[in-house]
Protein backbone atom coordinates (compact mmCIF):
# COMPACT_ATOMS: atom_id res chain seq x y z
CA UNK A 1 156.84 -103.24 122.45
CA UNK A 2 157.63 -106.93 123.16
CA UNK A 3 157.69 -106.51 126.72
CA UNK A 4 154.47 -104.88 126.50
CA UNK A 5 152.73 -108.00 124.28
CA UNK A 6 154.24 -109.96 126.83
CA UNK A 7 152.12 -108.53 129.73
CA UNK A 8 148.86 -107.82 127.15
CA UNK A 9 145.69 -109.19 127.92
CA UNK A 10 144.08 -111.46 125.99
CA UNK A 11 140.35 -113.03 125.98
CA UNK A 12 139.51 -116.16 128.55
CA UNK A 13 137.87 -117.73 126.10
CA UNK A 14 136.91 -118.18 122.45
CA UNK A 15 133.28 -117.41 123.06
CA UNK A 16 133.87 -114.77 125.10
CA UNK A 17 135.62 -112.63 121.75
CA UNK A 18 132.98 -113.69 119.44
CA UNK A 19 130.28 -112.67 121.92
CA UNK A 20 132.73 -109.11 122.32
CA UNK A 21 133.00 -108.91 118.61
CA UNK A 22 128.98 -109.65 117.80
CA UNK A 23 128.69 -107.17 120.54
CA UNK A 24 130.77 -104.56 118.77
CA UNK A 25 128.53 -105.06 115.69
CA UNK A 26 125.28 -105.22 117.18
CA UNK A 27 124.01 -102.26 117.91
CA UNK A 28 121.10 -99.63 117.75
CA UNK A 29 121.97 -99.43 113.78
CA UNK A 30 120.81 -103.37 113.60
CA UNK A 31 117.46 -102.54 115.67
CA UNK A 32 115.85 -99.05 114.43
CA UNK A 33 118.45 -98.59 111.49
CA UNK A 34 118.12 -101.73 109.84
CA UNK A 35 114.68 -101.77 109.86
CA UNK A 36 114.16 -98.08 108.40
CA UNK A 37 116.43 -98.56 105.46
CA UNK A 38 114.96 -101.97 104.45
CA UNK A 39 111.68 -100.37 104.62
CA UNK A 40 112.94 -97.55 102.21
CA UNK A 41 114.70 -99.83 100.14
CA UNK A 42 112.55 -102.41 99.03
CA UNK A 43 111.83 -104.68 101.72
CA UNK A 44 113.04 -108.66 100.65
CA UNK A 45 114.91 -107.49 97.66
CA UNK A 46 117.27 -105.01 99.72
CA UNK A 47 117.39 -108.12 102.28
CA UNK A 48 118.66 -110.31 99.30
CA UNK A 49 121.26 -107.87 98.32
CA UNK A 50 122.32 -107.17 102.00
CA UNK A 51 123.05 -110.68 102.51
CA UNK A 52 125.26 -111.23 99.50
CA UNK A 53 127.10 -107.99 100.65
CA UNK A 54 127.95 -109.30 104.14
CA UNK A 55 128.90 -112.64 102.35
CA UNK A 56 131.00 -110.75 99.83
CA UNK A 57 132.50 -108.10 101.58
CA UNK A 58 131.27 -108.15 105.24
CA UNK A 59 133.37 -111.28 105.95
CA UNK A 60 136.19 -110.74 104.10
CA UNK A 61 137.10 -107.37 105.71
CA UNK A 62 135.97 -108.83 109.03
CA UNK A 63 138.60 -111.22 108.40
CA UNK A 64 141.06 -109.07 107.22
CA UNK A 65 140.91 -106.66 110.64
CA UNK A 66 140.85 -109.87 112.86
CA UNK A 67 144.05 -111.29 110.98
CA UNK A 68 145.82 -107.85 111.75
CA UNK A 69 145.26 -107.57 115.18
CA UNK A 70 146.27 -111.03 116.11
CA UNK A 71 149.41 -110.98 113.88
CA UNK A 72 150.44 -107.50 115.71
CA UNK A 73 148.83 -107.88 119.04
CA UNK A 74 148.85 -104.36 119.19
CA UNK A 75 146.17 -101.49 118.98
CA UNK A 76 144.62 -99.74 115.69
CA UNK A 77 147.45 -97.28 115.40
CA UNK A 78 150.15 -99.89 116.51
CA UNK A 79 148.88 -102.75 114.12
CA UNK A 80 150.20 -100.90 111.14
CA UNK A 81 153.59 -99.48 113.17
CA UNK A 82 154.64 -103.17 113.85
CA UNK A 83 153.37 -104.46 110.26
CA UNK A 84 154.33 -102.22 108.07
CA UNK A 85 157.12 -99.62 109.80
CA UNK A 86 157.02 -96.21 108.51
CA UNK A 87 154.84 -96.93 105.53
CA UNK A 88 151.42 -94.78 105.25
CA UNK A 89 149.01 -97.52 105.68
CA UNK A 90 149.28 -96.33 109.34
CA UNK A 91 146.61 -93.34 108.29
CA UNK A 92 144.40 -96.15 108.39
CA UNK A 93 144.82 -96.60 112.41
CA UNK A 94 144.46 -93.15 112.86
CA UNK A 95 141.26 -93.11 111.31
CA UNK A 96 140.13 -95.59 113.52
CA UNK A 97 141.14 -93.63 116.65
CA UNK A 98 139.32 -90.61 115.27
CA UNK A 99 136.35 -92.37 114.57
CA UNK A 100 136.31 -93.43 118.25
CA UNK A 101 136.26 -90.28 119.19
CA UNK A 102 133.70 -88.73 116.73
CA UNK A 103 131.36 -92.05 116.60
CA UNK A 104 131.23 -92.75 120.34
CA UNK A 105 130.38 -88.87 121.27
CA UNK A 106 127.06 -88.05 119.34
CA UNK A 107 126.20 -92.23 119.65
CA UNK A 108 126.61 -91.34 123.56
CA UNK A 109 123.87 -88.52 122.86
CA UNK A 110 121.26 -91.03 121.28
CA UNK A 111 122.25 -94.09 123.42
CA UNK A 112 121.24 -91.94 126.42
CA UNK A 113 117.73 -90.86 124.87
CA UNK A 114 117.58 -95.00 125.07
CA UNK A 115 118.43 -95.25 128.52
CA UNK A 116 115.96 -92.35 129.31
CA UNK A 117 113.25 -94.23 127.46
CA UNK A 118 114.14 -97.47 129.61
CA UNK A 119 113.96 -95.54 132.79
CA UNK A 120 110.32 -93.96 131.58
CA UNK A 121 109.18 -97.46 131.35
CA UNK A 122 110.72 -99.07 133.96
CA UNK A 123 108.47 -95.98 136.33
CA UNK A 124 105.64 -96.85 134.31
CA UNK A 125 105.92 -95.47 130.73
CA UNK A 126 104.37 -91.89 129.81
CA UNK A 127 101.50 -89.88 130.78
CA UNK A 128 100.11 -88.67 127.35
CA UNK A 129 96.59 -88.46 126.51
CA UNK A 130 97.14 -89.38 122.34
CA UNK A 131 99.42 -90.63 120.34
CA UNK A 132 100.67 -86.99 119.27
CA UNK A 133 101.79 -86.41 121.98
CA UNK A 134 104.61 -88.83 121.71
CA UNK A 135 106.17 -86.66 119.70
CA UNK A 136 105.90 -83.77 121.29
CA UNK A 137 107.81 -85.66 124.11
CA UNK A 138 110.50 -86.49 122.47
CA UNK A 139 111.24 -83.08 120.90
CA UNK A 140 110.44 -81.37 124.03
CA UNK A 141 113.28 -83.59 125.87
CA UNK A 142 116.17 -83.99 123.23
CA UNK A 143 116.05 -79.80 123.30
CA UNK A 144 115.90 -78.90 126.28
CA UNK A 145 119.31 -78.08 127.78
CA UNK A 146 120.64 -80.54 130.75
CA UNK A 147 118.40 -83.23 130.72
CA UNK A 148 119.60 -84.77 127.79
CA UNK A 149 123.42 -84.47 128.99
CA UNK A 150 122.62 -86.11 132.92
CA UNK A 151 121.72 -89.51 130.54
CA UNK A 152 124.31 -89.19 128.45
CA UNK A 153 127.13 -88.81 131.25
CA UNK A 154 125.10 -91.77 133.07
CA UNK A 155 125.28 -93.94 129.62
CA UNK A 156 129.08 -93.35 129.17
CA UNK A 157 130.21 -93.70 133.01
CA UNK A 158 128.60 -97.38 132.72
CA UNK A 159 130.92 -97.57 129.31
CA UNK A 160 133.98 -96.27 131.22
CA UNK A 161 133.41 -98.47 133.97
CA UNK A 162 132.90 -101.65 131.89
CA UNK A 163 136.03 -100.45 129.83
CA UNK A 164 137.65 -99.76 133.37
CA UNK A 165 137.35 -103.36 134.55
CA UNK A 166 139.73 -104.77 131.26
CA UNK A 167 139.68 -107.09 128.66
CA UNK A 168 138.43 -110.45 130.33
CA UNK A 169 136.67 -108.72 133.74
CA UNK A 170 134.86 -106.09 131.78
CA UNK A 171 134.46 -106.42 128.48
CA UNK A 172 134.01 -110.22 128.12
CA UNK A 173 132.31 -110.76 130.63
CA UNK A 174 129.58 -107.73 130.06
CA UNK A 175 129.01 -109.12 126.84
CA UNK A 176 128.75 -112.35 128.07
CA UNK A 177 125.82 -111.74 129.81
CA UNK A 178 124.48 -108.67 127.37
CA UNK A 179 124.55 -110.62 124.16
CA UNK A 180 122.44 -113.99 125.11
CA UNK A 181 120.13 -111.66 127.00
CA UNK A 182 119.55 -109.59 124.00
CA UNK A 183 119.35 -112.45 121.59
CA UNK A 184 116.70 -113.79 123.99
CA UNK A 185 114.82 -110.99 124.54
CA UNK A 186 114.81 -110.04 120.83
CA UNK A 187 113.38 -113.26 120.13
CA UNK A 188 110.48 -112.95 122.73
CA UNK A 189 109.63 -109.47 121.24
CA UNK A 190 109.27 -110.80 117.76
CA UNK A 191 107.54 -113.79 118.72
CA UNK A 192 105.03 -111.15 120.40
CA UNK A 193 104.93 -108.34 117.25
CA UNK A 194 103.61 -110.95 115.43
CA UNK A 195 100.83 -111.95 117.15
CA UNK A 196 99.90 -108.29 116.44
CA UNK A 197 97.83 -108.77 112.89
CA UNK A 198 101.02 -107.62 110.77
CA UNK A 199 102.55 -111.12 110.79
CA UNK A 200 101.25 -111.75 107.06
CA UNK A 201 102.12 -108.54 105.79
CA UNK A 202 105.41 -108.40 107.45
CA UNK A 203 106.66 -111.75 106.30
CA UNK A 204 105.76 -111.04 102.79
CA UNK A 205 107.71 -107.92 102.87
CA UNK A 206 110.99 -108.82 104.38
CA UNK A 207 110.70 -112.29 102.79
CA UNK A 208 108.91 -112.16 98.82
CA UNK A 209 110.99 -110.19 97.12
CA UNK A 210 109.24 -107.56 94.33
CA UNK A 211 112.07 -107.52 91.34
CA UNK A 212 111.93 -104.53 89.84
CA UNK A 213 113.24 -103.14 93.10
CA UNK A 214 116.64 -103.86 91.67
CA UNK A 215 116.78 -102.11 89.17
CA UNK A 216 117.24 -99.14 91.50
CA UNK A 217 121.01 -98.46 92.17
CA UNK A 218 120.46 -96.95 95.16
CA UNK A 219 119.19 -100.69 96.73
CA UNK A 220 122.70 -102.01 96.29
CA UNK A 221 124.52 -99.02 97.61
CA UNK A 222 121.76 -98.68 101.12
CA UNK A 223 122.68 -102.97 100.96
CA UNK A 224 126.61 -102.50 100.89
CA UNK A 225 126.29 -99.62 103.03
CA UNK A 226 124.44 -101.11 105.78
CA UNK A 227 126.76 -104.11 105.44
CA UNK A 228 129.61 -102.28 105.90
CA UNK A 229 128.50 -100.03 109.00
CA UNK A 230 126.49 -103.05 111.03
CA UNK A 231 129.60 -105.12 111.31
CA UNK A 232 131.54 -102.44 112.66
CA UNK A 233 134.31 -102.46 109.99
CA UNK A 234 136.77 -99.57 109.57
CA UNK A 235 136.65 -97.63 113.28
CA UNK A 236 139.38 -100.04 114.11
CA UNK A 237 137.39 -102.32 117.15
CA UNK A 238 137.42 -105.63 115.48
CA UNK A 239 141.35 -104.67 114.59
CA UNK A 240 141.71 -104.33 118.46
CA UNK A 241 139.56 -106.60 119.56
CA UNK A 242 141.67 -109.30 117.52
CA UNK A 243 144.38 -108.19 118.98
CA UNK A 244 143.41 -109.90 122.25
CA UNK A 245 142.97 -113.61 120.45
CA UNK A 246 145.53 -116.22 120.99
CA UNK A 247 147.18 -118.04 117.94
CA UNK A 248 145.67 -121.06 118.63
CA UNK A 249 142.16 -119.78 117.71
CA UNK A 250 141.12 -119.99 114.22
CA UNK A 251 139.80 -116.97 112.26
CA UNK A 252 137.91 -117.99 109.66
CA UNK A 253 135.12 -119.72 111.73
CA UNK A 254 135.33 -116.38 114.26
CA UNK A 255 134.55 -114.13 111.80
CA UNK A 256 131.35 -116.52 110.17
CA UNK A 257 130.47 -116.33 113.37
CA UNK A 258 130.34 -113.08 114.33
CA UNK A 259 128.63 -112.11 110.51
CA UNK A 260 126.13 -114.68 110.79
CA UNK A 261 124.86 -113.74 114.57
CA UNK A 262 125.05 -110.04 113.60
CA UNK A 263 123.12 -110.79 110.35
CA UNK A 264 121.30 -113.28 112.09
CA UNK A 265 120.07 -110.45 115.17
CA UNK A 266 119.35 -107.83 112.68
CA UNK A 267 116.83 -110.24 110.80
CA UNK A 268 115.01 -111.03 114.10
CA UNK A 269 114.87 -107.44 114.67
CA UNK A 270 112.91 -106.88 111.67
CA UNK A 271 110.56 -109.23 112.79
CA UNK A 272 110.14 -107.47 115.76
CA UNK A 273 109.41 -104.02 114.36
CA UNK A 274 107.43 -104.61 111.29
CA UNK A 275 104.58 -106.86 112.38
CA UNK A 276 103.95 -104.10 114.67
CA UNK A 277 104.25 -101.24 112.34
CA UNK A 278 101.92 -103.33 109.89
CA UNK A 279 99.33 -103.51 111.98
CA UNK A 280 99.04 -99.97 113.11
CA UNK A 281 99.59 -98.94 109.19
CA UNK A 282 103.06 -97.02 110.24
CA UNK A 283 105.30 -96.50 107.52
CA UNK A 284 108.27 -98.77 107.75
CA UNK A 285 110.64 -95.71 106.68
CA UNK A 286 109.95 -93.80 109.53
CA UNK A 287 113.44 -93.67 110.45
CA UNK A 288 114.76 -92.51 114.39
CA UNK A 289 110.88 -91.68 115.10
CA UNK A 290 109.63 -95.11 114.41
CA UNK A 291 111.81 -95.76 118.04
CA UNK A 292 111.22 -93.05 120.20
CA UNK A 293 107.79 -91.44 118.67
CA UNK A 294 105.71 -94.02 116.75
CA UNK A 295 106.80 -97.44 118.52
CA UNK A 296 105.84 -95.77 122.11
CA UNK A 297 102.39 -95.03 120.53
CA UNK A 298 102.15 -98.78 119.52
CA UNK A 299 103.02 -99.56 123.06
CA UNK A 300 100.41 -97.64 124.45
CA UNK A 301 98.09 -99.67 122.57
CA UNK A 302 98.50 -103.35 122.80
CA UNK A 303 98.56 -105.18 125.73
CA UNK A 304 101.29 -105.65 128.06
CA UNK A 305 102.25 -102.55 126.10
CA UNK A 306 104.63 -100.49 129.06
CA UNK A 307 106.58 -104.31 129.23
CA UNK A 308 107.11 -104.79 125.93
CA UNK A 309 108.27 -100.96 125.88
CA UNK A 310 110.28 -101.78 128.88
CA UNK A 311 111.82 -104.87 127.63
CA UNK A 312 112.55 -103.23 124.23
CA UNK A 313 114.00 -100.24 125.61
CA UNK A 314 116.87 -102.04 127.34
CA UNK A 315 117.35 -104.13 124.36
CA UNK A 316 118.12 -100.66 122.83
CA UNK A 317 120.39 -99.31 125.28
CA UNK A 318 122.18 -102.55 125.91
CA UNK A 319 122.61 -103.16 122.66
CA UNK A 320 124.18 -99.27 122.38
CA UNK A 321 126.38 -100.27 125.32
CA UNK A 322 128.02 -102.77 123.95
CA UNK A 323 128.66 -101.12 120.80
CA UNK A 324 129.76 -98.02 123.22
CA UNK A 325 132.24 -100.25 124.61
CA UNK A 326 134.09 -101.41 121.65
CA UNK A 327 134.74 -97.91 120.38
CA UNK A 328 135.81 -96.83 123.73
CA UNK A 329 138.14 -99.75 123.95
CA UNK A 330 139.73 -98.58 120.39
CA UNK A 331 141.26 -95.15 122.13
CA UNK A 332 141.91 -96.53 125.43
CA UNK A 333 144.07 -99.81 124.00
CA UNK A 334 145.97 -96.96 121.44
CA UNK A 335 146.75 -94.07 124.50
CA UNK A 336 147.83 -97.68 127.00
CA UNK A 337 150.54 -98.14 123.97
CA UNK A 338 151.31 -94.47 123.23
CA UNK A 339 151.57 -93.34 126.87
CA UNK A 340 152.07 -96.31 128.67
CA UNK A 341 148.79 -95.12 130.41
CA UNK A 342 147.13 -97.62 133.43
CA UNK A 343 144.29 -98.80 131.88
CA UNK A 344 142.32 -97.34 134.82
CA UNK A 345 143.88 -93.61 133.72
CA UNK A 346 143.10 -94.42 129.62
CA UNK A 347 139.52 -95.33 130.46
CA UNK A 348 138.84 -92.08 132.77
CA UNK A 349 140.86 -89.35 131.02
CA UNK A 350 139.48 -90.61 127.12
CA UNK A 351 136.29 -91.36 128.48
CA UNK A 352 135.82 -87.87 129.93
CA UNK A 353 136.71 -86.18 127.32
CA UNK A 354 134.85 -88.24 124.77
CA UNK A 355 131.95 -87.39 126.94
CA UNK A 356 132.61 -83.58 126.79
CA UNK A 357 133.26 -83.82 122.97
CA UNK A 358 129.38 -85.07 122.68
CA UNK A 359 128.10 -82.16 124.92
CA UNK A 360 127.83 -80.11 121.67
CA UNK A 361 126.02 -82.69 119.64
CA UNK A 362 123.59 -83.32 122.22
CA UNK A 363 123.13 -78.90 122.60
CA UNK A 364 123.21 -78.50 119.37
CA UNK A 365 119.62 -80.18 118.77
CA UNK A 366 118.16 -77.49 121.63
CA UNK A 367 119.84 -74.40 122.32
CA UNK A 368 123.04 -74.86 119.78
CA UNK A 369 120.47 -75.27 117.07
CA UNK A 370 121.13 -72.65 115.04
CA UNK A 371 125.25 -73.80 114.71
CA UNK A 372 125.21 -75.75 111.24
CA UNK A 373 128.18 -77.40 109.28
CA UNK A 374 127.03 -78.10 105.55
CA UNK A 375 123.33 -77.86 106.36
CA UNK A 376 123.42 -80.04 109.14
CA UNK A 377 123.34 -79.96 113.12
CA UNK A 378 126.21 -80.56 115.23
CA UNK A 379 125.00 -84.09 115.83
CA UNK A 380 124.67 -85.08 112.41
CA UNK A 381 127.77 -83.40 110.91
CA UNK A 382 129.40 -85.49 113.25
CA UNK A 383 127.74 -88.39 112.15
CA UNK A 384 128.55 -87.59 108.73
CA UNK A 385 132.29 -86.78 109.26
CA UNK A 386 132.57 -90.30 110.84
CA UNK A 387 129.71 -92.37 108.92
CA UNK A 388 130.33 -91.20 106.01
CA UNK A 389 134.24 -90.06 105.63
CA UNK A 390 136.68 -91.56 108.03
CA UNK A 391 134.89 -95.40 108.05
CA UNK A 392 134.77 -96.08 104.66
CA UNK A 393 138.01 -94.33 104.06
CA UNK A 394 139.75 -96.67 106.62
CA UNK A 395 138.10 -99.70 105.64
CA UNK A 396 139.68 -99.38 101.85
CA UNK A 397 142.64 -98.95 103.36
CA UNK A 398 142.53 -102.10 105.15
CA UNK A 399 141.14 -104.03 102.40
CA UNK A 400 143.85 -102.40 99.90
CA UNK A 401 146.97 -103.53 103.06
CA UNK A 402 145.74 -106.49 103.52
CA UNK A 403 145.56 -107.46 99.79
CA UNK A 404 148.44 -105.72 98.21
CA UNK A 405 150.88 -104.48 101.27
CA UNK A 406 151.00 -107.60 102.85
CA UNK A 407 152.97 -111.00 101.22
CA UNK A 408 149.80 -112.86 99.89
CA UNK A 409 151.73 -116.07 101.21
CA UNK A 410 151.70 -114.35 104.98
CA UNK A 411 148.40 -113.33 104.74
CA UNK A 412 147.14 -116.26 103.77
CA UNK A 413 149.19 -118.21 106.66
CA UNK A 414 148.15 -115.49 109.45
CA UNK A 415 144.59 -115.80 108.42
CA UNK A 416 144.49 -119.65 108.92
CA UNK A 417 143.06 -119.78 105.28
CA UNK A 418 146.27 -121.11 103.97
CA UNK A 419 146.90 -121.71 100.34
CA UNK A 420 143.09 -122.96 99.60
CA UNK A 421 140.32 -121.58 96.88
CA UNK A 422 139.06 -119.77 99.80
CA UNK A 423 141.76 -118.38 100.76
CA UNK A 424 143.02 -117.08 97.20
CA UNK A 425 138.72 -116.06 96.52
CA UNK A 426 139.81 -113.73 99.90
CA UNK A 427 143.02 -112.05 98.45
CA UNK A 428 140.99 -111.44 95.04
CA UNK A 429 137.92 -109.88 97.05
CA UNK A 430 140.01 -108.16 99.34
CA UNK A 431 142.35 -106.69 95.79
CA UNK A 432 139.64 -105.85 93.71
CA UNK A 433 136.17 -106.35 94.82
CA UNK A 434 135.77 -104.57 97.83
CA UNK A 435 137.76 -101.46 96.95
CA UNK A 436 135.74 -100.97 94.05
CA UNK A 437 132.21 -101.55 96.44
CA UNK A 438 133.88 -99.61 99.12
CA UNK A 439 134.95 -96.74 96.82
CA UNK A 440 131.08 -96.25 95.31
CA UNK A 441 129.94 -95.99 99.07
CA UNK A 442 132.32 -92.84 99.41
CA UNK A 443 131.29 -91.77 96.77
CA UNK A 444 127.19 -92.08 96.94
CA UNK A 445 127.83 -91.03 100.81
CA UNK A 446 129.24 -88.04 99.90
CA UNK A 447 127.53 -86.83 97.17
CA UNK A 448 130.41 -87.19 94.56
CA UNK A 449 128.79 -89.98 92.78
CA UNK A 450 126.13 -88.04 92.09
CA UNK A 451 128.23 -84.79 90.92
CA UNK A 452 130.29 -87.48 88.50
CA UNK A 453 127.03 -88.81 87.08
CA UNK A 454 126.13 -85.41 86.51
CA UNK A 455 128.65 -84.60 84.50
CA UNK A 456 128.14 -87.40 81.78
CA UNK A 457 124.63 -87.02 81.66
């Protein structure tokens, strides 16, 4: 294992991780998710609570995964072998690895419908007569049998290929290009939306908070959940990802970094989307069809409308990509270790078959439609295996390793904290505060919290 640190890449430069890492976290959850659960939520009064989750627990896990993966320079699974040698904590690797897997096959379904959208746009957006018809495009393509699957497989060979390239040829240096064009062109977009009309009403609703909003428990649990899943935390990428940083770089500032641009991004996409949803009277909790059905109709209507769809469509996709590359990267670095794999062979052989694992997900909307796990198509149960299960689930773990199975005095040296207030506030969150928040996710997620409120009422 030494020799093989020895020889392991590692990032060119300090930018170029947190740019990797924001990249990781940014994705199409910070554009179209985001927006949709804010808009069900409460508006400014989920935003408030969002915020003091990423402050509370975002960060502290972030720098929890970050501090493993440096310490072992190793991958997910090979983190916890070198840290903590035949001790279960390693479950928690595992999970990552299977989340890879799971996540990165139904998200190369939908990050494909973004890619076909871009293309649509880029030939001069659609031919429909009314804005019903929008709709009626989008079913009629995510349904039918091969279409969907040709931009899927195009969508993950540009992943494979980026993961292909390595550490500081593909990775960084995508994202080095990918995340100041998307924080530019997200910018642009929402200086445009709100020259729309909605600018007043928008503003007031992501920024005047109504009160009584929380007094609904559900606003904190959408807050921490959306916390926890935008920054990536649990699947294992920021673990590898970390695992690439020299010693000399300091954590602590990395992972305020990467929180506040992801924060920061997600934000600006709400500007984006709600001016223009406010002043076409769309409801803000339209969820996936506010992207691919009611946004196009917008388009349609404003002027400029098939750039702005064109510019926001590869804002989608790239965004997906670079997500798509981190979660790749988490299989590939663990079957380099495990099989002493080229990365060349990791990238092709996991890619390919994470690609075939998504081919039922993306038939199981069209002519798979009638297979159903729990109520739910083969795309979502997947969703929810991974969302919902395995993520939060490995992100306790982590939290509960790094506070309790690790020598606070190590931790606290590895991290860069040292023996500080902040670093001791850390240990404490990382002990007892976000198990407990974590825990309550699980259990809302899956129903159980609702089943054990049941049974006291």
């Amino acid at each position: 294992m030494d020799q093989l640190n020895s020889n392991r890449e590692q990032w060119n430069s300090r930018l170029g991780f947190i740019l990797a890492a924001m990249g990781s976290a940014v994705g199409l959850g910070n554009i179209w998710r985001f927006s949709y659960v804010t808009g069900e939520n409460g508006g400014a009064a989920f935003l408030l609570v969002y915020l003091l989750c990423i402050i509370a627990i975002g960060i502290p896990i972030i720098m929890a995964e970050f501090t493993i993966g440096r310490k072992a320079q190793s991958d997910a699974v090979g983190s916890f072998e070198k840290l903590a040698p035949g001790k279960p904590w390693i479950v928690a690797g595992f999970m990552g690895v299977a989340s890879a897997f799971i996540i990165l096959s139904f998200y190369g379904v939908v990050a494909g419908w973004t890619v076909k959208y871009f293309f649509s746009y880029l030939t001069g957006g659609f031919a429909v007569e009314n804005d019903a018809q929008y709709g009626d495009v989008f079913v009629g393509f995510i349904t039918s049998t091969y279409e969907p699957l040709l931009w899927q497989f195009l969508f993950m060979a540009l992943t494979i290929g980026i993961v292909f390239m390595g550490v500081k040829k593909g990775i960084e240096a995508s994202n080095k290009i990918l995340m100041p064009l998307l924080a530019i062109l997200v910018i642009i977009l929402a200086g445009y939306s709100l020259t729309l009309g909605g600018a007043s009403e928008a503003l007031s609703f992501l920024f005047s908070p109504d009160w009584s909003k929380l007094a609904d428990p559900n606003v904190y649990l959408a807050a921490l959940g959306q916390a926890f899943f935008s920054l990536s935390l649990g699947m294992g990428a920021l673990i590898t990802y970390g695992s690439y940083l020299s010693n000399k770089e300091k954590l602590p500032g990395a992972a305020l970094g990467v929180a506040t641009l992801d924060t920061g991004f997600a934000i600006i996409s709400g500007l984006m989307i709600f001016p223009a949803v406010f002043a076409f009277g769309i409801n803000p909790g339209d969820g996936p069809g506010l992207v691919f059905v009611t946004l196009p109709g917008i388009f349609d209507s404003i002027a400029f409308g098939t750039l702005f769809g064109f510019a926001f469509f590869f804002l989608l996709a790239a965004a997906a990509l670079s997500s798509a590359i981190s979660l790749l990267e988490v299989a590939v670095a663990y079957f380099i270790r495990k099989f002493s794999w080229s990365r060349q062979k990791a990238s092709l052989i996991v890619g390919g078959v994470i690609f075939l694992l998504g081919v039922p997900s993306s038939l199981g909307i069209g002519p798979l439609s009638d297979i159903t796990f729990f109520g739910k198509d083969i795309l979502d149960s997947m969703d929810f295996i991974a969302s919902n299960i395995l993520l939060p689930l490995g992100g306790l773990i982590i939290a509960l390793f790094m506070g309790w199975g690790w020598k606070k005095s190590d931790a606290l040296a590895d991290s860069d904290f040292g023996d500080t207030a902040l670093g001791n506030a850390w240990i404490f969150t990382l002990r007892y505060v976000a198990p407990v928040a974590i825990f309550l996710i699980f259990l809302a997620s899956t129903g159980l919290l609702k089943l054990i409120l049941g049974l006291f009422s």
